[in-house]
N, C-alpha and C. Protein backbone atom coordinates (compact mmCIF):
# COMPACT_ATOMS: atom_id res chain seq x y z
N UNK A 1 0.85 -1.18 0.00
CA UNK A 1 0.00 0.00 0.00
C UNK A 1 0.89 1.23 0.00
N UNK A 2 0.87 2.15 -0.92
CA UNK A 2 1.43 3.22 -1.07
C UNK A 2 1.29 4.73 -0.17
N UNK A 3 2.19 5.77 0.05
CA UNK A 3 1.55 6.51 0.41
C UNK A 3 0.06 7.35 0.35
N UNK A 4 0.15 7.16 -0.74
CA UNK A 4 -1.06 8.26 -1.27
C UNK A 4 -2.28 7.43 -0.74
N UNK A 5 -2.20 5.67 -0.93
CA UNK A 5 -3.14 5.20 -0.23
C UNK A 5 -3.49 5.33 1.29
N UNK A 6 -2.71 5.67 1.67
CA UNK A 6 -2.40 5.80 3.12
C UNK A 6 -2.76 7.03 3.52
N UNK A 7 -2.76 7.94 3.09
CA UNK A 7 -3.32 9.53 3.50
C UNK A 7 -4.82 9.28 2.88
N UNK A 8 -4.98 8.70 2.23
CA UNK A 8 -6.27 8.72 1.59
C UNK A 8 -7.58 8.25 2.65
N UNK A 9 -6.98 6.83 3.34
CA UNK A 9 -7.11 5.87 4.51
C UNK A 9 -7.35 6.67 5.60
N UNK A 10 -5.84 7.46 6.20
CA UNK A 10 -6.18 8.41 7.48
C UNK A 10 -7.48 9.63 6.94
N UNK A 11 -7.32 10.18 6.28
CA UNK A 11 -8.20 11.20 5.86
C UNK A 11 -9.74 10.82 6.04
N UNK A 12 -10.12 9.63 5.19
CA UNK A 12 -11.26 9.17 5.84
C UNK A 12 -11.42 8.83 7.14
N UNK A 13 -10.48 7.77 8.15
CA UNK A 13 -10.89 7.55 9.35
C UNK A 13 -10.85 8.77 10.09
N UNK A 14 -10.49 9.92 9.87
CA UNK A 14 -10.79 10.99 10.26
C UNK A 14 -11.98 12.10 10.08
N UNK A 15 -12.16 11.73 8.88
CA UNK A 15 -13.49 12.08 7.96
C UNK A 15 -14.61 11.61 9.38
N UNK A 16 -14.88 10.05 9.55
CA UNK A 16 -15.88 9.53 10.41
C UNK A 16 -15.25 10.23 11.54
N UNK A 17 -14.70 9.90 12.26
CA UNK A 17 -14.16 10.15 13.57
C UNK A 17 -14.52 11.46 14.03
N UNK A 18 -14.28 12.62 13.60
CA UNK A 18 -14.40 13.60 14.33
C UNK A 18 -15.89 13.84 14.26
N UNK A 19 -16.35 13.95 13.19
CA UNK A 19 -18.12 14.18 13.35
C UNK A 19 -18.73 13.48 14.15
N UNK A 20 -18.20 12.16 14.20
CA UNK A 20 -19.11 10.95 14.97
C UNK A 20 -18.80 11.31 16.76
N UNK A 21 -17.70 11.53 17.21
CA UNK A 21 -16.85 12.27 18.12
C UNK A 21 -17.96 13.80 18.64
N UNK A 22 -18.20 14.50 17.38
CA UNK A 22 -18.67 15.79 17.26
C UNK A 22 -20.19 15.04 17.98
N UNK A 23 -20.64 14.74 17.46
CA UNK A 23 -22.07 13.84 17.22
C UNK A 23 -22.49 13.22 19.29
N UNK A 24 -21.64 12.92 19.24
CA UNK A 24 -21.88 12.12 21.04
C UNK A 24 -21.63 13.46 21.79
N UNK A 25 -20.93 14.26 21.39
CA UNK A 25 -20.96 15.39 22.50
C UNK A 25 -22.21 16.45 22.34
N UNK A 26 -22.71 16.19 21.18
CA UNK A 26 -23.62 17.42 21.05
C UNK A 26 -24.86 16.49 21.98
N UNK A 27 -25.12 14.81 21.50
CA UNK A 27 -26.49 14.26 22.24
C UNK A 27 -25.91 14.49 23.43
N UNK A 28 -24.58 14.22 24.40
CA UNK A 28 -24.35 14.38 25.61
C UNK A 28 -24.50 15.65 26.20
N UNK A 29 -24.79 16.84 25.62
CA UNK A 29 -25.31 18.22 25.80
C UNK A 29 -26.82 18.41 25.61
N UNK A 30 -27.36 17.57 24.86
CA UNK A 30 -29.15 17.67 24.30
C UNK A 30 -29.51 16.92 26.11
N UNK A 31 -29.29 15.74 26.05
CA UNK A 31 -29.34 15.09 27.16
C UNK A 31 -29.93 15.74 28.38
N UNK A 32 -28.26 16.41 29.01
CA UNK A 32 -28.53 17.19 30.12
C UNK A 32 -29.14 18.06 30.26
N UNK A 33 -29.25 19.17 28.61
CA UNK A 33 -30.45 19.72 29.06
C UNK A 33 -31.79 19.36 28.23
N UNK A 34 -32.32 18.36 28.40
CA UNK A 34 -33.49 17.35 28.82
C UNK A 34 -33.25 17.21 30.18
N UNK A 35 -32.32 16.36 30.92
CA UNK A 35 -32.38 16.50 32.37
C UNK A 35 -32.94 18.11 33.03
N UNK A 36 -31.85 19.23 32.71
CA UNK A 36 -32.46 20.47 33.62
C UNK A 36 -33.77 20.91 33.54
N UNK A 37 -34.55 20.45 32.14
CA UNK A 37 -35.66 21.33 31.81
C UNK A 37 -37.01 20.73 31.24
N UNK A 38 -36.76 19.32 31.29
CA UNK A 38 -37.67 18.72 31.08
C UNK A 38 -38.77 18.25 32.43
N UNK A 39 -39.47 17.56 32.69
CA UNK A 39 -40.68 17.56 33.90
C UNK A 39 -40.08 16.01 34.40
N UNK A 40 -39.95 15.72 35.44
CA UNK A 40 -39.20 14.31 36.24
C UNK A 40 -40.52 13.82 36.46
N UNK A 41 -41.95 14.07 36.08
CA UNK A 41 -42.95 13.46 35.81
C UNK A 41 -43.95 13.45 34.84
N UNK A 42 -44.29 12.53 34.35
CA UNK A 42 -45.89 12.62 33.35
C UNK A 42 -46.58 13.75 33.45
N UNK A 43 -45.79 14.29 31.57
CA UNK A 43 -47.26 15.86 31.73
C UNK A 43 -47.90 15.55 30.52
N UNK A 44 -49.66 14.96 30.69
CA UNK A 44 -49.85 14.72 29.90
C UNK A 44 -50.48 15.57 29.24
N UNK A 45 -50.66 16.89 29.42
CA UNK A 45 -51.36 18.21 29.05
C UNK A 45 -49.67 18.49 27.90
N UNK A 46 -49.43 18.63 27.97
CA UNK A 46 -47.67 18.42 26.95
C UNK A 46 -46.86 17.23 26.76
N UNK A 47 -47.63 16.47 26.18
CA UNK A 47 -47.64 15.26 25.67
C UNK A 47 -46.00 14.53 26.04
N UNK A 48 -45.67 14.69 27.09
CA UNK A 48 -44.26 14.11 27.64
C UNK A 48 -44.83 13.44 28.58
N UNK A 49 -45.28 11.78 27.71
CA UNK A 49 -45.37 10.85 28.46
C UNK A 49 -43.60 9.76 28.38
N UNK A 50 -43.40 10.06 27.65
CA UNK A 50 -42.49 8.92 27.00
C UNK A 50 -40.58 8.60 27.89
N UNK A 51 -40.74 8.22 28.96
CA UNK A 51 -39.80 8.43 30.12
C UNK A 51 -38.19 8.06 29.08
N UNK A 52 -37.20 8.85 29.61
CA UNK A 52 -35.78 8.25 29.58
C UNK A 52 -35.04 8.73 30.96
N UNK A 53 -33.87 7.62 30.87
CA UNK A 53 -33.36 7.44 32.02
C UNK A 53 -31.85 8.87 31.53
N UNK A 54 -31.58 9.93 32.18
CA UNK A 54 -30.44 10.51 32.02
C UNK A 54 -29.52 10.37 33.22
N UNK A 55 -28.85 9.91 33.59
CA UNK A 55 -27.81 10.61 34.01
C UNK A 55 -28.39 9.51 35.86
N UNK A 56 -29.23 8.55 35.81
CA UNK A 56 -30.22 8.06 36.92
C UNK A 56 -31.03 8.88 37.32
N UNK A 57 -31.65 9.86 36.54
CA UNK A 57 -32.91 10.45 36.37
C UNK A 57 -33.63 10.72 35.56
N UNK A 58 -35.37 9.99 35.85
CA UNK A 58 -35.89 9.79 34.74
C UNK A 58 -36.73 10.95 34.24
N UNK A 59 -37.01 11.32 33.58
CA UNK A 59 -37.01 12.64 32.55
C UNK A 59 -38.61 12.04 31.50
N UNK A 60 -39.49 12.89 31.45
CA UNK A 60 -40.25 12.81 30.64
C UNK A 60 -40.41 13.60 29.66
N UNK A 61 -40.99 12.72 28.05
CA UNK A 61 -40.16 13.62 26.90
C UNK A 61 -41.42 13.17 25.79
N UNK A 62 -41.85 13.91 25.32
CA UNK A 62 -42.48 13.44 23.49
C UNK A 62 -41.69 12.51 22.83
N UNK A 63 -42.83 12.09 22.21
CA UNK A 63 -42.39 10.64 21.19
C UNK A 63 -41.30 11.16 20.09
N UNK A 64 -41.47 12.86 19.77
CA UNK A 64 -40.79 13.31 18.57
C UNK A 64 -39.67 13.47 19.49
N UNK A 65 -39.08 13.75 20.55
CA UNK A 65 -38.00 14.62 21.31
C UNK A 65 -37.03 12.90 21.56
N UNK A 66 -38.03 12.11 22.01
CA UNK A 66 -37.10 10.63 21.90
C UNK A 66 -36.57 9.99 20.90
N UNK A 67 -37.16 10.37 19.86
CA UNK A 67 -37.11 9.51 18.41
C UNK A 67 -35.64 10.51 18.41
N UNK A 68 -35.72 11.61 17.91
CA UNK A 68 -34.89 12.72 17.45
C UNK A 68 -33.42 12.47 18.60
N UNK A 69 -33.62 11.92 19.52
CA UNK A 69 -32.65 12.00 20.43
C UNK A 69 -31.69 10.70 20.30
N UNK A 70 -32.77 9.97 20.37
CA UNK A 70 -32.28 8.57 20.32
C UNK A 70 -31.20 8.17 18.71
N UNK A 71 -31.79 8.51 17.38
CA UNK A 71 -31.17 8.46 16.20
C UNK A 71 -29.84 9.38 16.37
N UNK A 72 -30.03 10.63 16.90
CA UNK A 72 -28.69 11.40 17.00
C UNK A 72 -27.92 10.38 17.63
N UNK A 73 -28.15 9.71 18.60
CA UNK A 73 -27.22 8.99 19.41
C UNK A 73 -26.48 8.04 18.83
N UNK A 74 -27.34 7.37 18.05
CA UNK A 74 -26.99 5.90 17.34
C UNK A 74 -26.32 6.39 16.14
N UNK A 75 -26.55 7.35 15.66
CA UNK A 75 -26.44 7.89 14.33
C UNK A 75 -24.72 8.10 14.51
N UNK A 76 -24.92 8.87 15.56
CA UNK A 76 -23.20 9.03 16.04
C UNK A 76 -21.88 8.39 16.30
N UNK A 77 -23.06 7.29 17.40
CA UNK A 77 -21.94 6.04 17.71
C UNK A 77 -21.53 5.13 16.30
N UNK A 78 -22.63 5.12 15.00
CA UNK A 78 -22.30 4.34 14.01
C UNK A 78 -20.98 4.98 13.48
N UNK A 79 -21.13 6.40 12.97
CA UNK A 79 -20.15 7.10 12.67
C UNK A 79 -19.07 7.11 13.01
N UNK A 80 -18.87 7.07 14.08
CA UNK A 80 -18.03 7.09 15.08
C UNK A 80 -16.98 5.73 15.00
N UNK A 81 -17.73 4.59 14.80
CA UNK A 81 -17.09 3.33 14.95
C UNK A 81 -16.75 2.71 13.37
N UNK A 82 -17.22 3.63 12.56
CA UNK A 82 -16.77 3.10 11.28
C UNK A 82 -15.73 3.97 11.35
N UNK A 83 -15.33 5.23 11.23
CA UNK A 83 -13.83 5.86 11.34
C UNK A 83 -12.72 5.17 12.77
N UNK A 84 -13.27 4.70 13.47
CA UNK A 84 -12.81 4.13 14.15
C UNK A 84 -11.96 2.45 13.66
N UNK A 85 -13.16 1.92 13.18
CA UNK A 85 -12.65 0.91 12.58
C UNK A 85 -11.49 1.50 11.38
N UNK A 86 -11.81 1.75 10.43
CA UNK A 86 -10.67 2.80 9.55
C UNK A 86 -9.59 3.34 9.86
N UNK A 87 -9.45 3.66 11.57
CA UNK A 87 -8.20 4.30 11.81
C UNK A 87 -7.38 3.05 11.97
N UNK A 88 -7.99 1.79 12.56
CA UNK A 88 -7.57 0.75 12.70
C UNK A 88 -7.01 0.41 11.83
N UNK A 89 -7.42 0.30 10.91
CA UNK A 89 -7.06 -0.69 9.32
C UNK A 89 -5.59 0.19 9.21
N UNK A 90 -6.12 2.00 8.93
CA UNK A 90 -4.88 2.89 8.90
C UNK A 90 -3.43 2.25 9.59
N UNK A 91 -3.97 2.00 11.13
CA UNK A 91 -2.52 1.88 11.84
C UNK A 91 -1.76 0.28 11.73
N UNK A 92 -2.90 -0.07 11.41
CA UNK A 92 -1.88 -1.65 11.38
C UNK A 92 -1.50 -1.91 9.81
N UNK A 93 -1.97 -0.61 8.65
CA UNK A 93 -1.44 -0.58 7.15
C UNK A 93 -0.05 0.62 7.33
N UNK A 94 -0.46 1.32 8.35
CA UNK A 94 1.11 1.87 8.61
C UNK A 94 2.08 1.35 9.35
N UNK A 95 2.13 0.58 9.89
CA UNK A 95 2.87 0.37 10.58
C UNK A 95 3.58 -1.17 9.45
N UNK A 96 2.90 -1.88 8.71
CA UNK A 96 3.36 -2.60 7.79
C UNK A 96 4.18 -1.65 7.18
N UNK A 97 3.99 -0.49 6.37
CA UNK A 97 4.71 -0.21 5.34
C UNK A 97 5.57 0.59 6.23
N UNK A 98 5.37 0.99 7.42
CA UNK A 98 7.16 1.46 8.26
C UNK A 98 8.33 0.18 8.25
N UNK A 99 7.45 -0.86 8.79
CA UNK A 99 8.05 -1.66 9.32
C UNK A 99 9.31 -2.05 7.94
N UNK A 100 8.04 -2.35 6.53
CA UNK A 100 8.82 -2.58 5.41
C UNK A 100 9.95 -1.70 5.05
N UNK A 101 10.29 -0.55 5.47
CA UNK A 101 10.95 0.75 5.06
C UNK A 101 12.35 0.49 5.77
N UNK A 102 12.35 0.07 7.34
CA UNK A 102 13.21 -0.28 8.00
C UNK A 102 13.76 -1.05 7.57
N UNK A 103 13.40 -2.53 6.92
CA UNK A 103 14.26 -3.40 6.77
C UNK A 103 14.33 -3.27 5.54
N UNK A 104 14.00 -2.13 4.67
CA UNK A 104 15.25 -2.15 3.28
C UNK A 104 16.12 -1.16 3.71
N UNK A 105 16.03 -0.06 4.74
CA UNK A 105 17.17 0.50 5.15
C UNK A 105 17.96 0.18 5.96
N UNK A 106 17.97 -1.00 6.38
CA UNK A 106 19.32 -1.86 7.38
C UNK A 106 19.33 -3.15 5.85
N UNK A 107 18.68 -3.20 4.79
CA UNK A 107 19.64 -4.54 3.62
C UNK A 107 20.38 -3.53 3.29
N UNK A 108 20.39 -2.22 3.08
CA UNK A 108 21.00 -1.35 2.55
C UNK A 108 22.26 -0.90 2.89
N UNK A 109 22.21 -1.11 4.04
CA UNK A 109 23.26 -0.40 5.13
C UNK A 109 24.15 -1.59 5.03
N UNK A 110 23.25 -2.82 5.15
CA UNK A 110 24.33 -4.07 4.91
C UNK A 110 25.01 -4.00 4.10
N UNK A 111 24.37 -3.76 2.66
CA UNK A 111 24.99 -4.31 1.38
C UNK A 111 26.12 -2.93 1.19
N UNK A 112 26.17 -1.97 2.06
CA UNK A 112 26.95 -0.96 2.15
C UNK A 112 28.61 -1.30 2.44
């Protein structure tokens, strides 16, 4: 695998990574404030029947505010773990073609 493949490789697992990264901190901010400002009981006059657990407090929320919350979440962690996986592939395809680099520069040094 060549360089150019190799920047090409990091560039994407970076591509996923930081948005997906970006992505869990923004639901980990939606979250808490659902915790500060949402009702810790059934209001069914504002249709926040639909309980989640934050933080070991349960929080009542609309079917649209869970749906919307819940996909950001998942949406993120997917993201997240495919650049993740990618950085993987990256470091164990770099570290082959270091490794290869070293030992033509010690046949070299030999045949010196």
């Amino acid at each position: 695998m060549g360089r150019t493949n190799l920047a090409a490789l990091k560039f994407f697992a970076l591509l996923f990574l930081l948005p997906g990264l970006g992505g869990l901190v923004f639901s980990a901010m939606v979250s808490t404030d659902y915790l500060e400002n949402l009702p810790k009981s059934p209001a069914p006059i504002e249709q926040r029947m639909t309980p989640r657990n934050v933080h070991g407090t349960v929080i009542f929320q609309t079917v649209e505010e869970d749906t919307r919350l819940s996909v950001m979440e998942y949406s993120s962690v997917g993201v997240f773990l495919v650049g993740l996986l990618l950085g993987i592939v990256y470091l164990e395809k770099w570290s082959t073609v270091r490794q290869f680099e070293v030992e033509s520069d010690l046949l070299e040094e030999i045949e010196v």
